[in-house]
Every structure is written in structure tokens, then in C-alpha cells.
C-alpha atoms as a PDB file:
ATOM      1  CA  UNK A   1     135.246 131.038  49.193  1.00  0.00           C
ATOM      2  CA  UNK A   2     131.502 129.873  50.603  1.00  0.00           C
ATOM      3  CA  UNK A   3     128.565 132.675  50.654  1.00  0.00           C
ATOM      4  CA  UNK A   4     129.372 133.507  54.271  1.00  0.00           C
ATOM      5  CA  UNK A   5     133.266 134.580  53.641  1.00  0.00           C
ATOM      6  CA  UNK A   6     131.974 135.930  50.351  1.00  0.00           C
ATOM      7  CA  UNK A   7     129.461 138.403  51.772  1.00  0.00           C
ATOM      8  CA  UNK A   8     132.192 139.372  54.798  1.00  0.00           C
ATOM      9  CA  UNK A   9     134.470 140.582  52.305  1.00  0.00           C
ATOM     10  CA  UNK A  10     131.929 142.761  50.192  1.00  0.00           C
ATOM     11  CA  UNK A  11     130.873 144.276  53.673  1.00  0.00           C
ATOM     12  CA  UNK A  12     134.984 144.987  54.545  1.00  0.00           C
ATOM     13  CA  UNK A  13     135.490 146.273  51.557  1.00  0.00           C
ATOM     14  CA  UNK A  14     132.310 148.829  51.543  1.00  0.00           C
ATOM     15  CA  UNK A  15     132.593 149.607  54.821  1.00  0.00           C
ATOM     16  CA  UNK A  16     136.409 149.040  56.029  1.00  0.00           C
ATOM     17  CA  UNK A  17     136.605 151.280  59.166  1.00  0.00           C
ATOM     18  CA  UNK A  18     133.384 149.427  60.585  1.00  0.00           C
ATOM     19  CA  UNK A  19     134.241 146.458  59.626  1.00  0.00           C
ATOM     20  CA  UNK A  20     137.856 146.915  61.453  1.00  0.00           C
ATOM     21  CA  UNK A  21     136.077 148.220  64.880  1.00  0.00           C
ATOM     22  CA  UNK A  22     133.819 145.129  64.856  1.00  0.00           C
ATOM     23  CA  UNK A  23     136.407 142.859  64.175  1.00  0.00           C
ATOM     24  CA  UNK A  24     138.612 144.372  66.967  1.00  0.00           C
ATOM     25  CA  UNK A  25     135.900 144.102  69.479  1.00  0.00           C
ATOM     26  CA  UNK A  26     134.666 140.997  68.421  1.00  0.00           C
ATOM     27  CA  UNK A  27     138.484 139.488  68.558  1.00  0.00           C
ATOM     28  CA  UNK A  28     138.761 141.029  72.098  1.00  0.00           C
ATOM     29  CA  UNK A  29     135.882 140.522  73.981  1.00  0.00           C
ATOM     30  CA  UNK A  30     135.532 136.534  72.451  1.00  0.00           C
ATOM     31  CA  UNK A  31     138.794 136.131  73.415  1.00  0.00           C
ATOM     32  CA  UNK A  32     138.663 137.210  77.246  1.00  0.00           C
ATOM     33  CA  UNK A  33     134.704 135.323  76.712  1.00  0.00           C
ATOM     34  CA  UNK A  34     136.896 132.119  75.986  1.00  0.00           C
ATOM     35  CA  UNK A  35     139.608 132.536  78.576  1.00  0.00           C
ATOM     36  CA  UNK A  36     137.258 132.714  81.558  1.00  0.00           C
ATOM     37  CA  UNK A  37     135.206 129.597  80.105  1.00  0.00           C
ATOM     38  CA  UNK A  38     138.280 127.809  80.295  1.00  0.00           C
ATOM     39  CA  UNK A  39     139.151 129.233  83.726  1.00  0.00           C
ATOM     40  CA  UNK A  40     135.578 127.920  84.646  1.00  0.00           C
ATOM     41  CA  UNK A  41     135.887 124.531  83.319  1.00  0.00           C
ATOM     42  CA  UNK A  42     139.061 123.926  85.114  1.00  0.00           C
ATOM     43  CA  UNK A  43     137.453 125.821  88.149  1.00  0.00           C
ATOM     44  CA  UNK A  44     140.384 128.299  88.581  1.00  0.00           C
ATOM     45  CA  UNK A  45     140.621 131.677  89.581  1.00  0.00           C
ATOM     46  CA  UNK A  46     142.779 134.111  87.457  1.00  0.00           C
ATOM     47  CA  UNK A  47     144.698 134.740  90.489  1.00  0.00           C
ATOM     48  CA  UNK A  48     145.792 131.308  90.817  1.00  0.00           C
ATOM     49  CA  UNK A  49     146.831 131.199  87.443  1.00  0.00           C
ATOM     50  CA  UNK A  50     151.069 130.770  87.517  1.00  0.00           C
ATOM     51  CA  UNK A  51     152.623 134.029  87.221  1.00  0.00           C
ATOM     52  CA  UNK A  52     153.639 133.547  83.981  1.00  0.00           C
ATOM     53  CA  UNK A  53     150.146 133.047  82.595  1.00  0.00           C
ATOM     54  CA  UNK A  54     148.315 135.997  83.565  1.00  0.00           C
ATOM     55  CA  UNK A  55     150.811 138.123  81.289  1.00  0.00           C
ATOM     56  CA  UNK A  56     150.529 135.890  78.060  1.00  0.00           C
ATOM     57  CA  UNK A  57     146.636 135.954  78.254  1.00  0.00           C
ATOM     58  CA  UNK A  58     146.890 139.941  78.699  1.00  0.00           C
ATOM     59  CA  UNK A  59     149.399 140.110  75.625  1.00  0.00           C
ATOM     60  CA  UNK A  60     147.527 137.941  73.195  1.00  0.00           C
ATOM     61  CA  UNK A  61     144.373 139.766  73.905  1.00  0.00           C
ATOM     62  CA  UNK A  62     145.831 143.138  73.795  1.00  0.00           C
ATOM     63  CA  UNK A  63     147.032 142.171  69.803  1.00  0.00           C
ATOM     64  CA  UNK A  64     143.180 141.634  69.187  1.00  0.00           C
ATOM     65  CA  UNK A  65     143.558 145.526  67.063  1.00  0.00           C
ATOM     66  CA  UNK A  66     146.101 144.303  65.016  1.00  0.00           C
ATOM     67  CA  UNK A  67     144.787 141.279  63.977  1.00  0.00           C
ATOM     68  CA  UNK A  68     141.951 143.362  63.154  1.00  0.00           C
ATOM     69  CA  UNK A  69     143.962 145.975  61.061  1.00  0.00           C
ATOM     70  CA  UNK A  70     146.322 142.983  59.478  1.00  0.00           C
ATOM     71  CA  UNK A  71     142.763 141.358  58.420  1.00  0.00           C
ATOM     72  CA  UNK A  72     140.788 144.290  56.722  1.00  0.00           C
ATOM     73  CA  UNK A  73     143.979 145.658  55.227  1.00  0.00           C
ATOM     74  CA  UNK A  74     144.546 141.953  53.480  1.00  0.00           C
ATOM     75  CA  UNK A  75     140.853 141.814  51.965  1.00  0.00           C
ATOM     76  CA  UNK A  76     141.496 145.152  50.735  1.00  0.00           C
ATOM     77  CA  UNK A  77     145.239 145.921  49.690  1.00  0.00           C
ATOM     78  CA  UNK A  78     146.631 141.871  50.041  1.00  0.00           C
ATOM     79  CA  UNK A  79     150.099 141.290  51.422  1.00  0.00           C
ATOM     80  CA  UNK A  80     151.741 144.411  49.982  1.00  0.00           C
ATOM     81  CA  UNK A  81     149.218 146.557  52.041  1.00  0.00           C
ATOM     82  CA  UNK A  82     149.795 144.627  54.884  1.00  0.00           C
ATOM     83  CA  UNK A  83     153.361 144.938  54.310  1.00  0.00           C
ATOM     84  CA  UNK A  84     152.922 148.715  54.506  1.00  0.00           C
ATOM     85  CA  UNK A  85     150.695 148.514  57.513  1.00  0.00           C
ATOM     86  CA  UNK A  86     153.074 146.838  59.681  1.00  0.00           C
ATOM     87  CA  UNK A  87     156.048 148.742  58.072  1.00  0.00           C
ATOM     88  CA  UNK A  88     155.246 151.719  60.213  1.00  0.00           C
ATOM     89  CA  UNK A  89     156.597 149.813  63.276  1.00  0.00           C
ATOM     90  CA  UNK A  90     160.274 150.395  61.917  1.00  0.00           C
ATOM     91  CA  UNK A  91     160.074 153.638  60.194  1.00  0.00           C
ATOM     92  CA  UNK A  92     162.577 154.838  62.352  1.00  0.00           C
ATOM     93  CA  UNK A  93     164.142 158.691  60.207  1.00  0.00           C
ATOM     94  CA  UNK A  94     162.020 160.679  62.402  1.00  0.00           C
ATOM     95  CA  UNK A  95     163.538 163.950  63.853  1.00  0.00           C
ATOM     96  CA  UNK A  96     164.919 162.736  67.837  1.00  0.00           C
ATOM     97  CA  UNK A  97     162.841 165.612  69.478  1.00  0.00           C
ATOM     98  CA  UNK A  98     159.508 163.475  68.566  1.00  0.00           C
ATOM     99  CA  UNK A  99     160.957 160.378  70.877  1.00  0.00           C
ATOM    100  CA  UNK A 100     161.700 163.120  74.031  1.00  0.00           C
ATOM    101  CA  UNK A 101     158.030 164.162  73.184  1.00  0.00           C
ATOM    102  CA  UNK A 102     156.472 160.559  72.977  1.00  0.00           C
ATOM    103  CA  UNK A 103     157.850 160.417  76.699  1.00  0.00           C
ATOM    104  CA  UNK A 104     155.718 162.855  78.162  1.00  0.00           C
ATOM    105  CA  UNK A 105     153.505 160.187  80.000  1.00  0.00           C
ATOM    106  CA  UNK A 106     155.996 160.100  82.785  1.00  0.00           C
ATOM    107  CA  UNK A 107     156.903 163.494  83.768  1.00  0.00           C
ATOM    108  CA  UNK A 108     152.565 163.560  83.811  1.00  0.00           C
ATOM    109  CA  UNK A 109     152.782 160.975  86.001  1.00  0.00           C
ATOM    110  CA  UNK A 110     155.125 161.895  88.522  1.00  0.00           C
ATOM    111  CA  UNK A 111     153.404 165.211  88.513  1.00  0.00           C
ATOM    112  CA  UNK A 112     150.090 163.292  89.312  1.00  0.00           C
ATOM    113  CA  UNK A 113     152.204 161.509  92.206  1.00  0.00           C
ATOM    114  CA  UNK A 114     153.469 165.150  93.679  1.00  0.00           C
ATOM    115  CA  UNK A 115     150.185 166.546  93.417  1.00  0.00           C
ATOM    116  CA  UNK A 116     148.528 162.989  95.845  1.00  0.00           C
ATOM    117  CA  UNK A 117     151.163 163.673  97.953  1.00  0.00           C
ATOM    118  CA  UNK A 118     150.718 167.712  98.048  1.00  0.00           C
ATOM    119  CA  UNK A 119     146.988 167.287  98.765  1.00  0.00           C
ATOM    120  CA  UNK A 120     147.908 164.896 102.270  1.00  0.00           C
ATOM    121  CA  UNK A 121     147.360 161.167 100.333  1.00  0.00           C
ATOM    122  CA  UNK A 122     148.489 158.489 102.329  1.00  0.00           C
ATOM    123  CA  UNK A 123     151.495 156.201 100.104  1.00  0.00           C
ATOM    124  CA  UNK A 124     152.573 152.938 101.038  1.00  0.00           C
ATOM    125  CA  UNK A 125     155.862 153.133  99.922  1.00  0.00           C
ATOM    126  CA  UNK A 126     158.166 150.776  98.147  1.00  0.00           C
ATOM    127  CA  UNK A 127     161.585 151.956  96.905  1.00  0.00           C
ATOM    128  CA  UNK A 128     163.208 148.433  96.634  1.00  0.00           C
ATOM    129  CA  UNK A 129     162.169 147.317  93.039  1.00  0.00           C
ATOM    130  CA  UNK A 130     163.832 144.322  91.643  1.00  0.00           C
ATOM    131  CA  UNK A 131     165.141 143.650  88.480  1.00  0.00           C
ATOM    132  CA  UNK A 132     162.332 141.487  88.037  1.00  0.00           C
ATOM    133  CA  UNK A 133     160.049 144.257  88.218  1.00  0.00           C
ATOM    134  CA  UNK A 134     161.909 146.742  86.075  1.00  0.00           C
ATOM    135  CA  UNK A 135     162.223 144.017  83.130  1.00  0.00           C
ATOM    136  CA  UNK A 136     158.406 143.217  83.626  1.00  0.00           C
ATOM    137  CA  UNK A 137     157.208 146.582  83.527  1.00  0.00           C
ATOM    138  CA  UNK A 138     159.303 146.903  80.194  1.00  0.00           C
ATOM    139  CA  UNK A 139     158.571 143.877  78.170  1.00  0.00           C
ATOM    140  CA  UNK A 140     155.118 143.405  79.562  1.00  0.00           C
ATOM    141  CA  UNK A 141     153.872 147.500  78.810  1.00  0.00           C
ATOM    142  CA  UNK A 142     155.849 147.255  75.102  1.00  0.00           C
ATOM    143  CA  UNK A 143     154.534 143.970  74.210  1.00  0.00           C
ATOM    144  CA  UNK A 144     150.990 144.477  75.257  1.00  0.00           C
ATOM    145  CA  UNK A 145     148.765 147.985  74.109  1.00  0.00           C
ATOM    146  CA  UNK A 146     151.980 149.728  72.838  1.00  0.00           C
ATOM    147  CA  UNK A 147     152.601 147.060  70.053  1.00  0.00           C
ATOM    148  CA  UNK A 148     149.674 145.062  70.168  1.00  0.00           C
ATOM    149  CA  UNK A 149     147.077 147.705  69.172  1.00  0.00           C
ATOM    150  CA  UNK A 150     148.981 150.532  67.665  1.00  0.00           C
ATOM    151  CA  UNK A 151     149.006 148.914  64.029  1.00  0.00           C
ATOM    152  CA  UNK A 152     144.952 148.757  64.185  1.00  0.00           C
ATOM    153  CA  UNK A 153     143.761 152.159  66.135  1.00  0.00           C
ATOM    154  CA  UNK A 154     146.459 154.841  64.698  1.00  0.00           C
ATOM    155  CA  UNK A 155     147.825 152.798  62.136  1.00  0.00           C
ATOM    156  CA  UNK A 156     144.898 151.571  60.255  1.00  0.00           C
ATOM    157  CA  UNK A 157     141.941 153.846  61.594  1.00  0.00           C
ATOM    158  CA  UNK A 158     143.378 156.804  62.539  1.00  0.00           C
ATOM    159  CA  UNK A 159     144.352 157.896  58.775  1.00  0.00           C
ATOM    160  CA  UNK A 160     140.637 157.308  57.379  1.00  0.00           C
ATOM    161  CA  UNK A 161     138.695 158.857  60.445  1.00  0.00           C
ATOM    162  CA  UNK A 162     140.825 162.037  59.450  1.00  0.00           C
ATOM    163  CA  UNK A 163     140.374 161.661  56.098  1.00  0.00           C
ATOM    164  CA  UNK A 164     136.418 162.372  56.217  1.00  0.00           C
ATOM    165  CA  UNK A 165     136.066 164.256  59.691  1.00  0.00           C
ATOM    166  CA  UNK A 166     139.624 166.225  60.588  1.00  0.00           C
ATOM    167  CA  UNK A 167     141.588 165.579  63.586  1.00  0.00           C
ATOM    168  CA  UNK A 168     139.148 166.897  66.385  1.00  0.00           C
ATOM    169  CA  UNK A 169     136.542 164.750  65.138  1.00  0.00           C
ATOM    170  CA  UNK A 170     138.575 161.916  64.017  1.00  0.00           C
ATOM    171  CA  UNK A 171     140.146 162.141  67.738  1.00  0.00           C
ATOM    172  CA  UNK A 172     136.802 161.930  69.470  1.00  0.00           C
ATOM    173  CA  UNK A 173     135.232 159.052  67.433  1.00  0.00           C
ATOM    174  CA  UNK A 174     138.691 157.250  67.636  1.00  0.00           C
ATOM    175  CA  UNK A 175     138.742 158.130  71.322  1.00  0.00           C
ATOM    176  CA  UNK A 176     135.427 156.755  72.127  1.00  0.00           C
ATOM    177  CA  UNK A 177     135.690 153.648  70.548  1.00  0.00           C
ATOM    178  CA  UNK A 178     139.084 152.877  72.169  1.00  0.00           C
ATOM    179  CA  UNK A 179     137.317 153.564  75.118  1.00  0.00           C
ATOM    180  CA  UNK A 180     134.513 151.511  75.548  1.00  0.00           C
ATOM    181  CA  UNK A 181     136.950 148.690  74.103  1.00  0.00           C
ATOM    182  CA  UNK A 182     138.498 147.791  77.268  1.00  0.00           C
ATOM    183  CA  UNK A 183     134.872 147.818  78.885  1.00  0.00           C
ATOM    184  CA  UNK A 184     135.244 144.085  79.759  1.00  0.00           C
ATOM    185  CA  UNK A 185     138.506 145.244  81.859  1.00  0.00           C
ATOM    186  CA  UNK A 186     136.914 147.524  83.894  1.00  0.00           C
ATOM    187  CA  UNK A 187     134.127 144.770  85.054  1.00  0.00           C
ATOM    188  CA  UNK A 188     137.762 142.628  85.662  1.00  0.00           C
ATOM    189  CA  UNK A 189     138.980 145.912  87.705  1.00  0.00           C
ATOM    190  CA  UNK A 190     138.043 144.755  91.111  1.00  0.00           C
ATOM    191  CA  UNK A 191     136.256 147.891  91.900  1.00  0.00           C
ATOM    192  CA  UNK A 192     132.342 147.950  92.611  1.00  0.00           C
ATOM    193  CA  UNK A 193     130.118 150.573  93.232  1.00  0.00           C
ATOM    194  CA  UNK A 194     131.182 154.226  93.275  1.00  0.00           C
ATOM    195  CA  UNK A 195     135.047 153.079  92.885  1.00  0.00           C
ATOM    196  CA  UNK A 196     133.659 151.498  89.813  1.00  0.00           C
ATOM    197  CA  UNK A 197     131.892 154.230  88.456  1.00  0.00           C
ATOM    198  CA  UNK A 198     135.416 156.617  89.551  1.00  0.00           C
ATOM    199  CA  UNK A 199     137.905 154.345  87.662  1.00  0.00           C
ATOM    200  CA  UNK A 200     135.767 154.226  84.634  1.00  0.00           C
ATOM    201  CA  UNK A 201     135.495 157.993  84.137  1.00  0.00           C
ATOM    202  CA  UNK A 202     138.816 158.656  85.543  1.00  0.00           C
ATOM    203  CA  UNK A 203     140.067 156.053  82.784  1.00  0.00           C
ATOM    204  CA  UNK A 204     137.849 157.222  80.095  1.00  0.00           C
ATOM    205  CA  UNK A 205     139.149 161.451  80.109  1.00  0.00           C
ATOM    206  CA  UNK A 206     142.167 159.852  80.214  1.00  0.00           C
ATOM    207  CA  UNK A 207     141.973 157.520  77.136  1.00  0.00           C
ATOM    208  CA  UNK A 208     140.528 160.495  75.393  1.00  0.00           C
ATOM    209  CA  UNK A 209     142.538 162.875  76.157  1.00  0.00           C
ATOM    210  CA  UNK A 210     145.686 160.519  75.085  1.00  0.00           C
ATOM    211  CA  UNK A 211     144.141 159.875  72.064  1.00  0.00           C
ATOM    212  CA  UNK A 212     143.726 164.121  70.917  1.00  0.00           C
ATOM    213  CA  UNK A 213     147.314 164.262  72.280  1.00  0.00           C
ATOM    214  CA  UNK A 214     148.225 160.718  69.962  1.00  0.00           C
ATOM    215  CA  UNK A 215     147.239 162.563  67.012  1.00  0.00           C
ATOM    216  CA  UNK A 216     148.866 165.420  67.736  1.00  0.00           C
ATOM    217  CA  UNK A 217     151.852 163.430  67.406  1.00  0.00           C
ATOM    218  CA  UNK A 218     151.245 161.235  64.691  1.00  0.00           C
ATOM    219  CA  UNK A 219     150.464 164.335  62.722  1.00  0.00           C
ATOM    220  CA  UNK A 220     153.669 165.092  63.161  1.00  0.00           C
ATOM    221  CA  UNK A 221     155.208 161.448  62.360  1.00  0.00           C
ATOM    222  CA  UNK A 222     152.585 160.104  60.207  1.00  0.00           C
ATOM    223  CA  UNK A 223     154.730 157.468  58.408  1.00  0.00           C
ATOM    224  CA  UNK A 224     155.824 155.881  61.639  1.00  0.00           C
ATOM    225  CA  UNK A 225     154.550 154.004  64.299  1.00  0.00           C
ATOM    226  CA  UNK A 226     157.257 154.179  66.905  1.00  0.00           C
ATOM    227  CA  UNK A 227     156.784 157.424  68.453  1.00  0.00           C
ATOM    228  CA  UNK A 228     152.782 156.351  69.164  1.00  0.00           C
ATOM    229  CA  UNK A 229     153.809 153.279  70.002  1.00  0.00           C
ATOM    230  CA  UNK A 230     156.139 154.803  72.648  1.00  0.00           C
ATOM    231  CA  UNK A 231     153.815 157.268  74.071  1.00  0.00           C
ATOM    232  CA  UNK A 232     151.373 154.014  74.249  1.00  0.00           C
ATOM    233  CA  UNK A 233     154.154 152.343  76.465  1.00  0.00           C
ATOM    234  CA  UNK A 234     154.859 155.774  78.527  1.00  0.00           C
ATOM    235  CA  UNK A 235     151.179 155.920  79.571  1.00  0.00           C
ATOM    236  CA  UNK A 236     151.109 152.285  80.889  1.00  0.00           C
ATOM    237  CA  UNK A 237     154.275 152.041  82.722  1.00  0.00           C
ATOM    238  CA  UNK A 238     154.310 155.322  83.868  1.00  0.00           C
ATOM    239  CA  UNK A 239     151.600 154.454  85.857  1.00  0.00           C
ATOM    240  CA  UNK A 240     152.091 150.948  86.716  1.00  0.00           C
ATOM    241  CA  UNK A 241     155.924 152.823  88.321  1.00  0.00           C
ATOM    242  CA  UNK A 242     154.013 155.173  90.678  1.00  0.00           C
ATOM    243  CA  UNK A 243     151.038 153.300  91.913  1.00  0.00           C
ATOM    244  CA  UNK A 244     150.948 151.012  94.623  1.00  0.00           C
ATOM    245  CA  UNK A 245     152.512 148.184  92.046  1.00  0.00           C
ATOM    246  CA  UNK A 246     155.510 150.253  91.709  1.00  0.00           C
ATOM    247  CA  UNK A 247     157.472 152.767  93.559  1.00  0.00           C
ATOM    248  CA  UNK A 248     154.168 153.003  95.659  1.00  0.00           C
ATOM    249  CA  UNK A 249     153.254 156.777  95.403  1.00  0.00           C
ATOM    250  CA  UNK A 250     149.583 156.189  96.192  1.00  0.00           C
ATOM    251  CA  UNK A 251     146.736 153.952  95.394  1.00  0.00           C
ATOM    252  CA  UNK A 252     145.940 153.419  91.885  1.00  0.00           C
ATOM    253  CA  UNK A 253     142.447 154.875  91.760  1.00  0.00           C
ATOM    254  CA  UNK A 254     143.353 158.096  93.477  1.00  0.00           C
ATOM    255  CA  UNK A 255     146.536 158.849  91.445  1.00  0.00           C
ATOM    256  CA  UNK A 256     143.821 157.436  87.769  1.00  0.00           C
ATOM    257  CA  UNK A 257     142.002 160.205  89.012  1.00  0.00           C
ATOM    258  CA  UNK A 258     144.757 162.852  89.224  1.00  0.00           C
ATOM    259  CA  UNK A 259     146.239 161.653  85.880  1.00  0.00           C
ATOM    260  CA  UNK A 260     142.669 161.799  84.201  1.00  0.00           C
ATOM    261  CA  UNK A 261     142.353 165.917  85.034  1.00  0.00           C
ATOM    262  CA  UNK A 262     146.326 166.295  83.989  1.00  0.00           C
ATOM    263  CA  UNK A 263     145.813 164.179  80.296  1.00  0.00           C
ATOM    264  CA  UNK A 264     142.869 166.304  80.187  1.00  0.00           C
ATOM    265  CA  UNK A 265     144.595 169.836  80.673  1.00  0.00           C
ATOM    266  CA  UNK A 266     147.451 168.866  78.521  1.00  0.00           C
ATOM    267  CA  UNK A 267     145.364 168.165  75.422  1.00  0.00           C
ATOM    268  CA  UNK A 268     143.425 171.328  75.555  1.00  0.00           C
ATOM    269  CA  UNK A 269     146.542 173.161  76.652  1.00  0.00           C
ATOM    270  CA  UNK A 270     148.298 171.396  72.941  1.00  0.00           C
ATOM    271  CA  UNK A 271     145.510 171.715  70.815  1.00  0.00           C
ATOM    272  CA  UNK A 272     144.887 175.207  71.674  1.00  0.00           C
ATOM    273  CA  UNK A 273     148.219 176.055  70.699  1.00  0.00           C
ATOM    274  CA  UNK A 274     148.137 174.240  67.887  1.00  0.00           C
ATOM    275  CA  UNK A 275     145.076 176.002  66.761  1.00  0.00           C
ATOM    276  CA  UNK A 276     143.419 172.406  65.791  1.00  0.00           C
ATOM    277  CA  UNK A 277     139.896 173.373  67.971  1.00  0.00           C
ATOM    278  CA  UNK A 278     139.232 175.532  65.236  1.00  0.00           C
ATOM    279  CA  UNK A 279     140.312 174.065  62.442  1.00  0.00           C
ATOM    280  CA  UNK A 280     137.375 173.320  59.927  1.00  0.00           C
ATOM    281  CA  UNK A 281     137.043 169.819  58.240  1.00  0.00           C
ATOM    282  CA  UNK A 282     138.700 169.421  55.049  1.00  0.00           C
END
């Protein structure tokens, strides 16, 4: 081990949680960096990449988190604690109501649909969905954030943030970071301008209002990855199925918007029953 490796694992293992949000930005954001100097040398537009490369690059940068986690949690607990950290994906005993819950992103979803519809939104329509679509919304949403980042946010950070702040805090922090962590996507988005500035705060209550009604969940499952990662899923394909991609319930932006104030509702709505807002720090 040279000075350089040396003085990265004394800084991991004083400061682990840092050191994993670094890493799973730095992973990320070098990794989309890399991708679009190799679009530029070959002097290609993502767009006219084939349509089987677009989803690989998304996938293998979406498992940036995990590769994260699965690094910090080897410098400080080896192979058994990675072992553990990725056994969470198949801790499957888990009481069935918790896999109904994990699907509430769709009913929210539809809901967001009815209520773009209710207030006079234009849709364009689309009921004829292949199977080609149906298996790509599938594989591509379970394979990408559901798997690919679940192991690093509520898997590996998740636990500690709670450990020294509580669950509202821990949310918020956790929330936040998540966040801004997909801010090179939003300069991807295609929006400009004040469409820009709406699908970033649109996406951001939304983000951080999944991630107060994450831990709600996980507190309720916290040996097991599968219902997160499942609500992860819901959240994506849910909305991918009633946008203008899918069944074609209304633009995206409009209907990001909707779902933002619904997320938003429903986590105050289940924390205040919980009674979580005022729940003091351990």
C-alpha cells in the first residue's frame, strides 16, 4: 500500500459517511465526465447512440452508490461486512403488508395523472404499449436506482445518519445529498430556463419527500433491502408509465410537478401520524 492509498484509508476509516458521499459523487459524476468525452471524441450525440447503449451507460452509472458503499464497508469491516451489506438485497422474512406498502408510488402517480387531467391538461395519448416497453420499463427501472444505489444511500448511510441525528434529521441530510447527486442529470434534462428551474424543484420535494417516506419504511424493515428497493423501482416506473413515454397521461414536467406536491403531502401526512416530527434525537 503507497502513502496515497495509505492516507485514503485512515480518512475512510475516521470519517466513513464522508468518505462514502465523496466517493459516490466522485464515481458518478467522473463517470458521466468520461462518457461524454468519449461521445466527443467519436463526435456522437447520445441520441445517436444504438438503443441498446443509452440504457447500459444509465445502469452502470446509476451503481456508482454501491460501489461506493461496497468500497468503504471493505476498508472498514473486509469481505464479511461487505457480505452483510449486500445481504440485505435477499432478506426476504418480512411481513407481506410491507411489499403492498413499498408500492405506493403508483397509486401516487395515477392520482397525479387524474388530478392533470381534472385541472383541463392536454394528454397525448398512447394506450398501445408493446411488450417491448413493458419489459424495458421493468428491467431498466429495477436494474438502475432501485438496485444500483439502494446498497450505498439506505443500506450503508442511512443506518449511521440515524445513529447520531434521528430519522427527521437523518432524512433531510440523506435527502439533500441524494438530491444534488443527480445534478449532472438535470443539466442532461433538456429543459432550459424556467422549465429548468421547474423540473429541478419539482424533482428535488420529490426526492425528499421519498426519502422521509424511505425511512419510514426501512424503519419498519431495517434488515432488508427489498422493500426500499421496491419503492425505489415504484417511483421510477410509475412515472416513466404515465408520462408522455408511457401510457401518455400528460407531459412529464407538468405531471413532476403534480407528483412533487403529492410525495410532499404524503410524507407529512405519515410522519405526522407516526409522531416522528417530534421525536427528539436519541
Amino acid at each position: 500500500m503507497n502513502s496515497n492509498e495509505r492516507k485514503l484509508s485512515n480518512f475512510i476509516i475516521r470519517r466513513p459517511l464522508l468518505a462514502f458521499f465523496i466517493l459516490s459523487y466522485t464515481f458518478f459524476w467522473s463517470f458521466l465526465v468520461l462518457v461524454l468525452i468519449i461521445l466527443g471524441l467519436l463526435r456522437l450525440q447520445p441520441e445517436a447512440l444504438p438503443a441498446w447503449a443509452l440504457p447500459i451507460i444509465v445502469i452502470l452509472g446509476s451503481w456508482m452508490p454501491n460501489l461506493a458503499a461496497v468500497t468503504v464497508t471493505g476498508v472498514l469491516s473486509g469481505r464479511e461486512g461487505i457480505r452483510q451489506l449486500l445481504g440485505k438485497f435477499f432478506t426476504y422474512r418480512i411481513a407481506v403488508r410491507w411489499y403492498l406498502v413499498a408500492l405506493f408510488p403508483f397509486p401516487l402517480a395515477f392520482a397525479a395523472a387524474g388530478l392533470y387531467r381534472l385541472a383541463g391538461g392536454a394528454t397525448p395519448g398512447n394506450m398501445g404499449l408493446s411488450v417491448v416497453f413493458w419489459a424495458g420499463l421493468i428491467i431498466l427501472n429495477l436494474l438502475q436506482g432501485a438496485t444500483g444505489e439502494e446498497a450505498g444511500w439506505r443500506g450503508f448511510a442511512l443506518p449511521r445518519l440515524q445513529e447520531t441525528h434521528g430519522p427527521v434529521k437523518a432524512s433531510l441530510i440523506l435527502g439533500l445529498i441524494w438530491n444534488f447527486w443527480h445534478l449532472p442529470l438535470w443539466l442532461l434534462s433538456g429543459y432550459s430556463g424556467l422549465d429548468l428551474l421547474i423540473h429541478v424543484l419539482a424533482f428535488s420535494v420529490s426526492i425528499i419527500s421519498l426519502t422521509f417516506l424511505i425511512t419510514w419504511i426501512s424503519s419498519k424493515t431495517p434488515n432488508s433491502l427489498i422493500p426500499i428497493v421496491i419503492t425505489h423501482f415504484s417511483f421510477n416506473a410509475s412515472l416513466n408509465l404515465v408520462d408522455v413515454r408511457g401510457l401518455g397521461f400528460g407531459p412529464t414536467l407538468p405531471l413532476l410537478t403534480i407528483t412533487a406536491g403529492i410525495y410532499l403531502l404524503a410524507a407529512i401526512l405519515v410522519w405526522s401520524a407516526s409522531g416522528w416530527f417530534t421525536q427528539k434525537t436519541e
